[in-house]
C-alpha atoms as a PDB file:
ATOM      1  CA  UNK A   1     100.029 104.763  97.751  1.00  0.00           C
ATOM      2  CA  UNK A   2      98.038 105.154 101.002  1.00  0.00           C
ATOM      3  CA  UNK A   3     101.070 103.734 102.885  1.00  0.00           C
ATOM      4  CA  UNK A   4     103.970 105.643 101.200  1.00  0.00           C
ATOM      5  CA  UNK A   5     101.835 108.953 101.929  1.00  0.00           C
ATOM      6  CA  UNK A   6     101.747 108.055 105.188  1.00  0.00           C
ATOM      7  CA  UNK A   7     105.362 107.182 105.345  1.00  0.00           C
ATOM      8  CA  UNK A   8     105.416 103.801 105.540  1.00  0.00           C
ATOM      9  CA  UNK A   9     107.490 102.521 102.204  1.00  0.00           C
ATOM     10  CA  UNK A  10     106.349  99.266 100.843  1.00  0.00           C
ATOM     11  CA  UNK A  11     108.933  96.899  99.595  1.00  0.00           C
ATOM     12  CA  UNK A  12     107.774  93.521  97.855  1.00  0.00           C
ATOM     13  CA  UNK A  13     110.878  90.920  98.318  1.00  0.00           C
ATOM     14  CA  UNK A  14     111.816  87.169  98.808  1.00  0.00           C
ATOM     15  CA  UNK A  15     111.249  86.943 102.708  1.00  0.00           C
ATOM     16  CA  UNK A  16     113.314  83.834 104.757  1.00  0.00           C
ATOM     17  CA  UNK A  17     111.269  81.877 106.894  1.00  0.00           C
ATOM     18  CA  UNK A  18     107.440  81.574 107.057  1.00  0.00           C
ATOM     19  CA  UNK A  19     106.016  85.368 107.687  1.00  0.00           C
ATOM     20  CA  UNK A  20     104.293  86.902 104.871  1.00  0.00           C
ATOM     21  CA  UNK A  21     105.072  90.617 105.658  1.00  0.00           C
ATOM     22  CA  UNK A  22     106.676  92.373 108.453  1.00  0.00           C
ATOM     23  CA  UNK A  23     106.950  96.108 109.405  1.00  0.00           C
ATOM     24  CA  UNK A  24     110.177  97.346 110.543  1.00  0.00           C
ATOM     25  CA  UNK A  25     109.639  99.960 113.683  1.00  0.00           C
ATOM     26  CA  UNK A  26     113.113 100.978 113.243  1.00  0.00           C
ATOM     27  CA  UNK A  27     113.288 101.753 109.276  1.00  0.00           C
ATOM     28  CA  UNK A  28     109.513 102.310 109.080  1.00  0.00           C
ATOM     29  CA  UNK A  29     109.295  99.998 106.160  1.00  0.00           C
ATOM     30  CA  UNK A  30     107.031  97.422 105.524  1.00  0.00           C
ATOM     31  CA  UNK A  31     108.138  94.514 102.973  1.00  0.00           C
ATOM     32  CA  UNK A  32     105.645  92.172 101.812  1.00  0.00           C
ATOM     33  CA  UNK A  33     106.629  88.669 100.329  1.00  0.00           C
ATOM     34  CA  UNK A  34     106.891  88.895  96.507  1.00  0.00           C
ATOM     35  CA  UNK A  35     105.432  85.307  95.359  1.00  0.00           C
ATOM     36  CA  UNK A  36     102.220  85.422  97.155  1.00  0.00           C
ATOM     37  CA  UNK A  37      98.495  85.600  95.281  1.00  0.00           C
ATOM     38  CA  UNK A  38      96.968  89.024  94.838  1.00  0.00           C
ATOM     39  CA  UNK A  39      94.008  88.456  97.637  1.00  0.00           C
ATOM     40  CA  UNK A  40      96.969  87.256 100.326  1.00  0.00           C
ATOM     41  CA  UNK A  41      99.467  89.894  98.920  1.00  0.00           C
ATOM     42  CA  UNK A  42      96.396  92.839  99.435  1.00  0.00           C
ATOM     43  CA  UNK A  43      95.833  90.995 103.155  1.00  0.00           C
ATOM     44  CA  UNK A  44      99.245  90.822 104.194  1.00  0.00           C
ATOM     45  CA  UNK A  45      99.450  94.563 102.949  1.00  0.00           C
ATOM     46  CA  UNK A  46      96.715  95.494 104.886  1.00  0.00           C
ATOM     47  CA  UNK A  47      97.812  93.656 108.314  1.00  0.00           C
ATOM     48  CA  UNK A  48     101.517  95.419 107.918  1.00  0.00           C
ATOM     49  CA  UNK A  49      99.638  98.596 107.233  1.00  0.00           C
ATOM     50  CA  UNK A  50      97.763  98.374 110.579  1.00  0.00           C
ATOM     51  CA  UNK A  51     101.373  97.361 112.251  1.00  0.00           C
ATOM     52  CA  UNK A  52     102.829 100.758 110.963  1.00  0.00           C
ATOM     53  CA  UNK A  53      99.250 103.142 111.963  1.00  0.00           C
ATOM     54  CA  UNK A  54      98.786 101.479 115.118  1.00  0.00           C
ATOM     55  CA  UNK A  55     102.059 100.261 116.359  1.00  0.00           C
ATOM     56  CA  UNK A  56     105.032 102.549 114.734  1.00  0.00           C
ATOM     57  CA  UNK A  57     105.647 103.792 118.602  1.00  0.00           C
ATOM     58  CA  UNK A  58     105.615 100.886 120.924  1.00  0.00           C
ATOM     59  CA  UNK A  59     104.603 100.972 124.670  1.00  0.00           C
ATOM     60  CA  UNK A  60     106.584  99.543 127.141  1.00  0.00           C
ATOM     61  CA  UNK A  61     104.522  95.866 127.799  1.00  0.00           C
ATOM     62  CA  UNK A  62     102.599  95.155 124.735  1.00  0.00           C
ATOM     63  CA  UNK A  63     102.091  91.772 124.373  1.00  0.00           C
ATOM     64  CA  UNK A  64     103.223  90.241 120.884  1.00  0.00           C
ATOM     65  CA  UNK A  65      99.580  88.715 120.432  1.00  0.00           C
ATOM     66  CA  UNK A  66      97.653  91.471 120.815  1.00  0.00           C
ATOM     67  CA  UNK A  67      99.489  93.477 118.575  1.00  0.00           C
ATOM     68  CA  UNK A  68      99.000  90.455 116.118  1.00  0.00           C
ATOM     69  CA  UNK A  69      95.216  90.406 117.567  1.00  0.00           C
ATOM     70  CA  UNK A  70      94.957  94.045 116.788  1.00  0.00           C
ATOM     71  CA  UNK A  71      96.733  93.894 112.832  1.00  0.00           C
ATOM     72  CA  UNK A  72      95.159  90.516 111.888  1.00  0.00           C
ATOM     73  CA  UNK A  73      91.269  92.052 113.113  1.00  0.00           C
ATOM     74  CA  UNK A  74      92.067  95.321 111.099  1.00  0.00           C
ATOM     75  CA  UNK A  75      92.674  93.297 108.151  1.00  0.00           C
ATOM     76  CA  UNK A  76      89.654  91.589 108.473  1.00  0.00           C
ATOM     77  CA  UNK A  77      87.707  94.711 108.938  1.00  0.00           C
ATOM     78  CA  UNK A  78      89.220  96.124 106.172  1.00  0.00           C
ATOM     79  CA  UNK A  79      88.947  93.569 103.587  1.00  0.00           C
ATOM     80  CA  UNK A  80      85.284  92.217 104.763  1.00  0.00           C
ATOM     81  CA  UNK A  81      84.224  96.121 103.632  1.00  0.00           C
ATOM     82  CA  UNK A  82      86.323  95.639 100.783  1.00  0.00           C
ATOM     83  CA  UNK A  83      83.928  92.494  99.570  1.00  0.00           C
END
């Protein structure tokens, strides 16, 4: 609910390959793999989530791991508070 209010649609689906989640920049939609355990499907939520608040509007030269840097620490943050 927090990301669909935000506009960020969540899909749950079958992904190919080994990611977990992705956000689209293009569609604004972030799709989370639909066989994973609650605690990794709430993480992988969470690290999308940050994609799509901090990173909907690329800069020119951001660096692929510090965006990762940047989504995977949120996630931490986020679910250390959570307990």
């Amino acid at each position: 609910a927090f990301a669909v209010a935000r506009g960020f649609p969540v899909v749950y689906r079958e992904l190919r390959g080994t990611a977990l989640g992705s956000f689209s920049v293009t569609k604004r939609v972030i799709r989370v793999k639909d066989d994973l355990p609650p605690l990794q499907t709430l993480k992988t939520l969470v690290h999308e989530l940050a994609h799509a608040l901090m990173h909907a509007d690329p800069k020119v030269g951001e660096k692929r791991h510090l965006i990762e840097l940047e989504a995977e620490s949120c996630a931490f943050l986020v679910l250390h508070e959570l307990g």
